[in-house]
N, C-alpha and C. Protein backbone atom coordinates (compact mmCIF):
# COMPACT_ATOMS: atom_id res chain seq x y z
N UNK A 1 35.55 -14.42 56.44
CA UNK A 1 36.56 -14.54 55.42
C UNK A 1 36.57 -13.26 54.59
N UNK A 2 37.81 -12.50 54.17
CA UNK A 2 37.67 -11.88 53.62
C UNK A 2 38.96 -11.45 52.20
N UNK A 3 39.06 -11.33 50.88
CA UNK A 3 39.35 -10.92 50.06
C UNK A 3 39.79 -9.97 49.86
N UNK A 4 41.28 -9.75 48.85
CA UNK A 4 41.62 -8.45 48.93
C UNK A 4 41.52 -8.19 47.68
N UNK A 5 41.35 -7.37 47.07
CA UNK A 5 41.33 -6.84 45.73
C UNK A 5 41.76 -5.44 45.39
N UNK A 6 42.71 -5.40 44.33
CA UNK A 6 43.06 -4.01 43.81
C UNK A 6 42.13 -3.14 43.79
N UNK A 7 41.91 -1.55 43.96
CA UNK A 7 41.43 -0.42 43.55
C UNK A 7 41.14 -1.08 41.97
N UNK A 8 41.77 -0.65 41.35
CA UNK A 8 41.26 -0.67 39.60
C UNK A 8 41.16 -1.86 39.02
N UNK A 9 41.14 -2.72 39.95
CA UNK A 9 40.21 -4.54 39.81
C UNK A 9 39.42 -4.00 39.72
N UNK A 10 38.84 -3.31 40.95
CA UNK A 10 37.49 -3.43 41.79
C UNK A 10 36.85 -2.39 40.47
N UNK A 11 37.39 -1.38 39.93
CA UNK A 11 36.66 -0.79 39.19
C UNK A 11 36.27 -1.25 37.90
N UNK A 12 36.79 -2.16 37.43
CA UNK A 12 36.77 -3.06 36.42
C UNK A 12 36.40 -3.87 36.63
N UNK A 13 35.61 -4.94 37.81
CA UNK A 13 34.86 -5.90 37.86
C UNK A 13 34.01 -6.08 38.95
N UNK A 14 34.06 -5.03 39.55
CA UNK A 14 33.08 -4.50 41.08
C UNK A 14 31.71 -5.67 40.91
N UNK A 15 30.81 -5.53 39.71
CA UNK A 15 29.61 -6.36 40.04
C UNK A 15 30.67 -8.03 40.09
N UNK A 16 31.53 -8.62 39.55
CA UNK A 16 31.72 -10.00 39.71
C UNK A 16 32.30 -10.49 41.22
N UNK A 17 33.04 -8.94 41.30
CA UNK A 17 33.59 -9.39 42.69
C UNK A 17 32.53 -9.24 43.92
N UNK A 18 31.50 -8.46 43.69
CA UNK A 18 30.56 -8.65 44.60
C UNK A 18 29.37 -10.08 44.70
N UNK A 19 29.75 -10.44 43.26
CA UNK A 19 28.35 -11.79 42.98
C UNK A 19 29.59 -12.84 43.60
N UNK A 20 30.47 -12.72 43.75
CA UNK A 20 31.56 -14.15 44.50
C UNK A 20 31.36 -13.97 45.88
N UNK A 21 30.86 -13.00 46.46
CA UNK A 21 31.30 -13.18 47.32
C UNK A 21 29.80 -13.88 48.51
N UNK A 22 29.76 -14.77 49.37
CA UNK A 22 28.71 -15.14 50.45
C UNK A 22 28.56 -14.09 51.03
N UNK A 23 27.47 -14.04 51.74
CA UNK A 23 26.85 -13.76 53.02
C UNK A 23 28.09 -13.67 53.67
N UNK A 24 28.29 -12.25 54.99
CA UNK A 24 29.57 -12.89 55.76
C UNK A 24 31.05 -12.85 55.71
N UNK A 25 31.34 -12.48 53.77
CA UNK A 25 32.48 -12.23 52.95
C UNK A 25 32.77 -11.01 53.44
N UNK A 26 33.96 -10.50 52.92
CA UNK A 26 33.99 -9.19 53.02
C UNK A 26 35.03 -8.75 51.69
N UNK A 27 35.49 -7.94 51.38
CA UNK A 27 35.91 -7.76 50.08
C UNK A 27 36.81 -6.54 50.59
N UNK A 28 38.45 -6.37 50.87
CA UNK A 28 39.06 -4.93 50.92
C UNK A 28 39.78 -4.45 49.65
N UNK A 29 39.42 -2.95 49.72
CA UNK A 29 40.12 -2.59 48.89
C UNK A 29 41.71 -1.99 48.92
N UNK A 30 42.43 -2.87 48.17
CA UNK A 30 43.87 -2.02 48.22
C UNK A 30 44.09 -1.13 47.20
N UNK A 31 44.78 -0.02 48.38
CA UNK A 31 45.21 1.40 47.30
C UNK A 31 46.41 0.70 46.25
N UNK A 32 46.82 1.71 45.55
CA UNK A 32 48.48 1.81 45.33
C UNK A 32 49.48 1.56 45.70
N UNK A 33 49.62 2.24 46.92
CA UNK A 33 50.53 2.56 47.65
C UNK A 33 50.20 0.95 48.69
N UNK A 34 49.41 0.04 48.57
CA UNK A 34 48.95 -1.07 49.25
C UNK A 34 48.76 -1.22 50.27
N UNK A 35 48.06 0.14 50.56
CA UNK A 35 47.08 -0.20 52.04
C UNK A 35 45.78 -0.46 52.03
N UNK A 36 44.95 -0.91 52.88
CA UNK A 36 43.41 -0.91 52.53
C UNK A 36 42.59 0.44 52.66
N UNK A 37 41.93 0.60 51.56
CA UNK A 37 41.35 1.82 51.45
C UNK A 37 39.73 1.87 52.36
N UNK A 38 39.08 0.40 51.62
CA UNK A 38 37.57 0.54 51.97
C UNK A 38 37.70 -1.21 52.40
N UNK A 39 36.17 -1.23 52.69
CA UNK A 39 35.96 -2.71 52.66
C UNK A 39 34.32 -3.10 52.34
N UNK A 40 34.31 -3.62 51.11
CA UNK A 40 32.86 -4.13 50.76
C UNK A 40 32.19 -5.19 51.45
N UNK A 41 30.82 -4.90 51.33
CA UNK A 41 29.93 -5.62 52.55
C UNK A 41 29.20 -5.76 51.84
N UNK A 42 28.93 -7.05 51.17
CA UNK A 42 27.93 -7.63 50.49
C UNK A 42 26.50 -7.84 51.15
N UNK A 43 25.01 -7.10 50.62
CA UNK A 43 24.07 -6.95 51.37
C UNK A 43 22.80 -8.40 51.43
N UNK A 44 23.18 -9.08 50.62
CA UNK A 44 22.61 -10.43 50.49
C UNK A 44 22.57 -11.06 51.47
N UNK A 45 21.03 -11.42 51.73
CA UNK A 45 20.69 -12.36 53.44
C UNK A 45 20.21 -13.34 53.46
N UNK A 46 20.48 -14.54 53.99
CA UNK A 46 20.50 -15.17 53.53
C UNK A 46 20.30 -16.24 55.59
N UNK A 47 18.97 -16.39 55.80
CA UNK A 47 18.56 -16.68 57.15
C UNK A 47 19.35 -18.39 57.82
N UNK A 48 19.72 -18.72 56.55
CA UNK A 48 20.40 -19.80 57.58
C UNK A 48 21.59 -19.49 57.83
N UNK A 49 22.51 -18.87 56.90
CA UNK A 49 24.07 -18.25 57.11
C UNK A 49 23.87 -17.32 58.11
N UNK A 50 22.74 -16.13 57.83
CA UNK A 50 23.02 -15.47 59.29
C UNK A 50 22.76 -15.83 60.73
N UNK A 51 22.18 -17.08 60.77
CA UNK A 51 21.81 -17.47 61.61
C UNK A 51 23.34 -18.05 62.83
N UNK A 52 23.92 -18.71 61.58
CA UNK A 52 25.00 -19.38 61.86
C UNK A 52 26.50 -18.55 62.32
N UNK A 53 26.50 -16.82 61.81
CA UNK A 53 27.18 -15.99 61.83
C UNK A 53 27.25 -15.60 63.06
N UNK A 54 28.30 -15.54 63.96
CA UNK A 54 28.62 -14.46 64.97
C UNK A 54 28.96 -13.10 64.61
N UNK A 55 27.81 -12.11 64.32
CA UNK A 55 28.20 -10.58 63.55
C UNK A 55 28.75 -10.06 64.86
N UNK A 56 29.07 -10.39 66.00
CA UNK A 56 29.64 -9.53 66.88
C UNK A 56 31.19 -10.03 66.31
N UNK A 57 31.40 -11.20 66.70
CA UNK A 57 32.54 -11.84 66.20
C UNK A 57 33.28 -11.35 64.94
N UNK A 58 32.32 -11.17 64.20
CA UNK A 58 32.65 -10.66 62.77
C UNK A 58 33.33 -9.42 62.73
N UNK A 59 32.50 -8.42 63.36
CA UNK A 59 32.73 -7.02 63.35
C UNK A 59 34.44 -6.80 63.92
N UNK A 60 34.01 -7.68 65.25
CA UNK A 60 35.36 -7.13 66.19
C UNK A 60 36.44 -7.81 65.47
N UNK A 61 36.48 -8.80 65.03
CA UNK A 61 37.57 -9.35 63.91
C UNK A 61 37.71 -8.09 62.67
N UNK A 62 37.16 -7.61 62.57
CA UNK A 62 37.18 -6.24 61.27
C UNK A 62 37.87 -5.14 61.74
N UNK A 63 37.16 -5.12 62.92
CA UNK A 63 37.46 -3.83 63.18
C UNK A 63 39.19 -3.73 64.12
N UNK A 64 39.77 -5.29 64.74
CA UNK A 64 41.06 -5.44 65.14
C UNK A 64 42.06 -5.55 63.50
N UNK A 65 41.49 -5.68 62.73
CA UNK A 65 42.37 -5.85 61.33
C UNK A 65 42.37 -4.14 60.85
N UNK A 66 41.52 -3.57 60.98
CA UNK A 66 41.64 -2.13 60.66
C UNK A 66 42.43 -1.48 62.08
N UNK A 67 42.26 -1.77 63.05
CA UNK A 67 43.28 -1.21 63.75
C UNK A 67 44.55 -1.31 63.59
N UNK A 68 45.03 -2.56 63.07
CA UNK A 68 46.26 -3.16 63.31
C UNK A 68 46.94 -2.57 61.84
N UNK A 69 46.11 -1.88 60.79
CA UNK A 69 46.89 -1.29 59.50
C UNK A 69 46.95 0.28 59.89
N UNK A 70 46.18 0.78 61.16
CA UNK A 70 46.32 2.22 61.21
C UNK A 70 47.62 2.94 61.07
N UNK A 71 47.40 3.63 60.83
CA UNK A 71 49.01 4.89 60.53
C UNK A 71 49.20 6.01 61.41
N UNK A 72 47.65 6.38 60.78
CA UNK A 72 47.69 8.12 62.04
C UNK A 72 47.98 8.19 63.27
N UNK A 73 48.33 8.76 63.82
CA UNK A 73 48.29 9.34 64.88
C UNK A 73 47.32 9.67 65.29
N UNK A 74 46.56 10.09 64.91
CA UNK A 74 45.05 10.11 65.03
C UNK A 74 43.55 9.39 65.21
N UNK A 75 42.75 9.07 65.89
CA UNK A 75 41.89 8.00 65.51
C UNK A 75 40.94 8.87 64.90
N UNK A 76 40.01 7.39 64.04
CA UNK A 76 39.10 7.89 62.74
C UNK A 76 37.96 8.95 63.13
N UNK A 77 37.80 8.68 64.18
CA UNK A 77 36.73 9.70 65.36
C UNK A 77 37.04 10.90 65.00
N UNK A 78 38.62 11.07 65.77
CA UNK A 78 39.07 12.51 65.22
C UNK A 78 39.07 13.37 64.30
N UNK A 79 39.34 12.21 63.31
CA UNK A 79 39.82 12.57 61.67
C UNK A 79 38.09 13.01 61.23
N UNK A 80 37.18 12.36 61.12
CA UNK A 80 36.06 12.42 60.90
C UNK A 80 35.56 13.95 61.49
N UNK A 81 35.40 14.25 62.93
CA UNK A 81 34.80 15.22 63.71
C UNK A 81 35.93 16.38 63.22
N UNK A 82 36.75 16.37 62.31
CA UNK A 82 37.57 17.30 62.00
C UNK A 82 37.15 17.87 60.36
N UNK A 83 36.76 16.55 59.71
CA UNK A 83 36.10 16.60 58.76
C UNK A 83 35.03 16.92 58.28
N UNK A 84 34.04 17.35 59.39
CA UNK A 84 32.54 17.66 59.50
C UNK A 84 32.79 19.20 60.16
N UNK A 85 33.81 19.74 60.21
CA UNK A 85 34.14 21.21 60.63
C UNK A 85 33.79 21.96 59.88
């Protein structure tokens, strides 16, 4: 499950929005312009929830929702190994 929250929410209440959230949560941030910027990952463990968690499941569900807002032309690989130049 995951939450969306404004940029300047998040800067204005970052510790509450992180104490709401479970094990498992995830928290994105929207820009301005209302795309997702980041996405918070609450580090709290918690052995019976993770137990119960499919983190493969999890991830690839994350990571098809960040594909599906991409823009560039570019993938982040690129952008990154261009960025470390």
């Amino acid at each position: 499950m995951s939450v969306e929250v404004s940029v300047d929410s998040a800067k204005k209440n970052l510790e509450n929005i992180l104490a709401r959230l479970s094990p498992g949560e995830t928290a994105t941030l929207i820009g301005p312009e209302g795309r997702p910027m980041a996405v918070l990952v609450p580090l709290r463990y918690s052995e019976d929830i993770a137990e119960e968690i499919d983190w493969d499941e999890e991830w690839q569900a994350l990571a098809q929702k960040i594909d599906s807002k991409w823009k560039s032309e570019k993938s982040a690989l690129q952008i990154l190994s261009e960025m470390r130049r």
